[in-house]
Protein backbone atom coordinates (compact mmCIF):
# COMPACT_ATOMS: atom_id res chain seq x y z
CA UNK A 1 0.00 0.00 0.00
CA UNK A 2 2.98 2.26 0.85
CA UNK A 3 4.14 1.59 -2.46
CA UNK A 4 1.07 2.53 -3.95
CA UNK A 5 1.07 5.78 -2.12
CA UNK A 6 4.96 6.71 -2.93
CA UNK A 7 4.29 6.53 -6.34
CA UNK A 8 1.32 8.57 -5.78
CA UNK A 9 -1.38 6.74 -8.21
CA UNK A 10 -4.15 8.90 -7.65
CA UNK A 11 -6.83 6.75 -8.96
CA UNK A 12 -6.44 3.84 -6.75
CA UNK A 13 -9.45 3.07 -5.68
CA UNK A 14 -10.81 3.58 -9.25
CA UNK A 15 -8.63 0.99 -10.14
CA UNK A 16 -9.49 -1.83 -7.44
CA UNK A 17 -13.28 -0.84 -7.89
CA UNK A 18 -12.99 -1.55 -11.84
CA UNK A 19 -10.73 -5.03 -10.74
CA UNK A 20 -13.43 -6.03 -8.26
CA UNK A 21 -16.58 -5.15 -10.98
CA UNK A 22 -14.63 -7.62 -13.44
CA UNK A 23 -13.84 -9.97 -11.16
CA UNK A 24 -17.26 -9.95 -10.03
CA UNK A 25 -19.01 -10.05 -13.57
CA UNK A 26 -16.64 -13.00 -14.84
CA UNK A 27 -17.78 -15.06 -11.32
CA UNK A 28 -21.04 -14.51 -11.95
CA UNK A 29 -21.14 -15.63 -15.40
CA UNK A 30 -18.34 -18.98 -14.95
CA UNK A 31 -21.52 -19.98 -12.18
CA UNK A 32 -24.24 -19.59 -14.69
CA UNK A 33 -22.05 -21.30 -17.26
CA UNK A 34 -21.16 -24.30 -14.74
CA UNK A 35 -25.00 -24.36 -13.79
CA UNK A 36 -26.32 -24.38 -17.79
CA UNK A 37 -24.39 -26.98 -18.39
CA UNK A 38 -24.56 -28.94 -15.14
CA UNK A 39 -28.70 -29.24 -16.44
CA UNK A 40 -27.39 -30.06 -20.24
CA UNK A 41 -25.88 -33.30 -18.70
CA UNK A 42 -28.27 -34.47 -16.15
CA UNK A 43 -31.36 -33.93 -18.22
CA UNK A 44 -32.54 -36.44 -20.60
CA UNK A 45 -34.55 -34.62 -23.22
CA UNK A 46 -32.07 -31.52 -23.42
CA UNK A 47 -34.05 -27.91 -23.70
CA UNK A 48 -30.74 -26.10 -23.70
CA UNK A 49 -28.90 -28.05 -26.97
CA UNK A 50 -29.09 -25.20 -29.22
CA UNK A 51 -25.18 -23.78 -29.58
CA UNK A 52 -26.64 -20.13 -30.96
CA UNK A 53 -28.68 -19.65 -27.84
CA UNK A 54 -27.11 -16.99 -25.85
CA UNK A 55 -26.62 -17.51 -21.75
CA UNK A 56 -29.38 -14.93 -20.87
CA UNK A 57 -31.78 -16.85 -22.94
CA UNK A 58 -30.75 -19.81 -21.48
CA UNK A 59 -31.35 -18.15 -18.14
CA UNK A 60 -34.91 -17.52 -19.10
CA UNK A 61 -35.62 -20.96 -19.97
CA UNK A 62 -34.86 -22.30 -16.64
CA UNK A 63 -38.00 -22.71 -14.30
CA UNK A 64 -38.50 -21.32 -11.21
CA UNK A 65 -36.75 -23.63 -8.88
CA UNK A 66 -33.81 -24.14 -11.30
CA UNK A 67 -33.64 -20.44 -11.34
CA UNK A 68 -33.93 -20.09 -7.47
CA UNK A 69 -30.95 -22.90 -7.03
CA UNK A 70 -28.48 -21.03 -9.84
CA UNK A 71 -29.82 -17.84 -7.66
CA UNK A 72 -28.15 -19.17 -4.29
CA UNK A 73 -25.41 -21.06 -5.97
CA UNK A 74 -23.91 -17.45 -7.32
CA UNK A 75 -25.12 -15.47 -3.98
CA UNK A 76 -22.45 -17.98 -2.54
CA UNK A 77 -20.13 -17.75 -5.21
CA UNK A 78 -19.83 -14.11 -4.84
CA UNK A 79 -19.63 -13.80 -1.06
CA UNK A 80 -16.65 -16.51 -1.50
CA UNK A 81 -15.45 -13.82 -3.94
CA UNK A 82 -16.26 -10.73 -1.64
CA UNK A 83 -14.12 -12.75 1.46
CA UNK A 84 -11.11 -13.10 -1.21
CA UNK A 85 -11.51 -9.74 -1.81
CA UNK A 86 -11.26 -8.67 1.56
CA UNK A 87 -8.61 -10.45 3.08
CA UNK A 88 -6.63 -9.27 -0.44
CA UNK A 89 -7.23 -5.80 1.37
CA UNK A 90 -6.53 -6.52 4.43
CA UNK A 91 -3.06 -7.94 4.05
């Protein structure tokens, strides 16, 4: 931090904040990603085979409880992510 300040990088904070919002937006979609294709192997008829569909439409195909599950499974992702990111600060 020291470092940071002797070389006198005034936009520090921008910096971590646009480090965090990437690291954040790339966790969020590598969860929805594992999730999509988690269902593509467990189900049998396969809703989700198209390759042009994009990830937000394969989002809206998922019903409610599917949707509620890849809900909490990136809540927890991201608090993982928000721990990381504190103890990164911390030290």
């Amino acid at each position: 931090m020291l470092g940071i300040i002797r070389i006198k990088i005034s936009n520090f904070v921008e910096l971590c904040k646009d480090e965090i919002f990437v690291y954040l937006k790339s966790t969020v979609k590598q969860t929805i990603i594992e999730y999509i294709s988690q269902l593509d192997d467990d189900s049998n008829p396969n809703p989700y085979d198209d390759n042009n569909v994009r990830l937000i439409d394969q989002v809206k195909q998922l019903k409610i409880q599917e949707f509620l599950h890849l809900l909490s499974r990136v809540l927890t992702n991201v608090r993982t992510m928000l721990g990381r990111v504190k103890v990164a600060i911390v030290k």
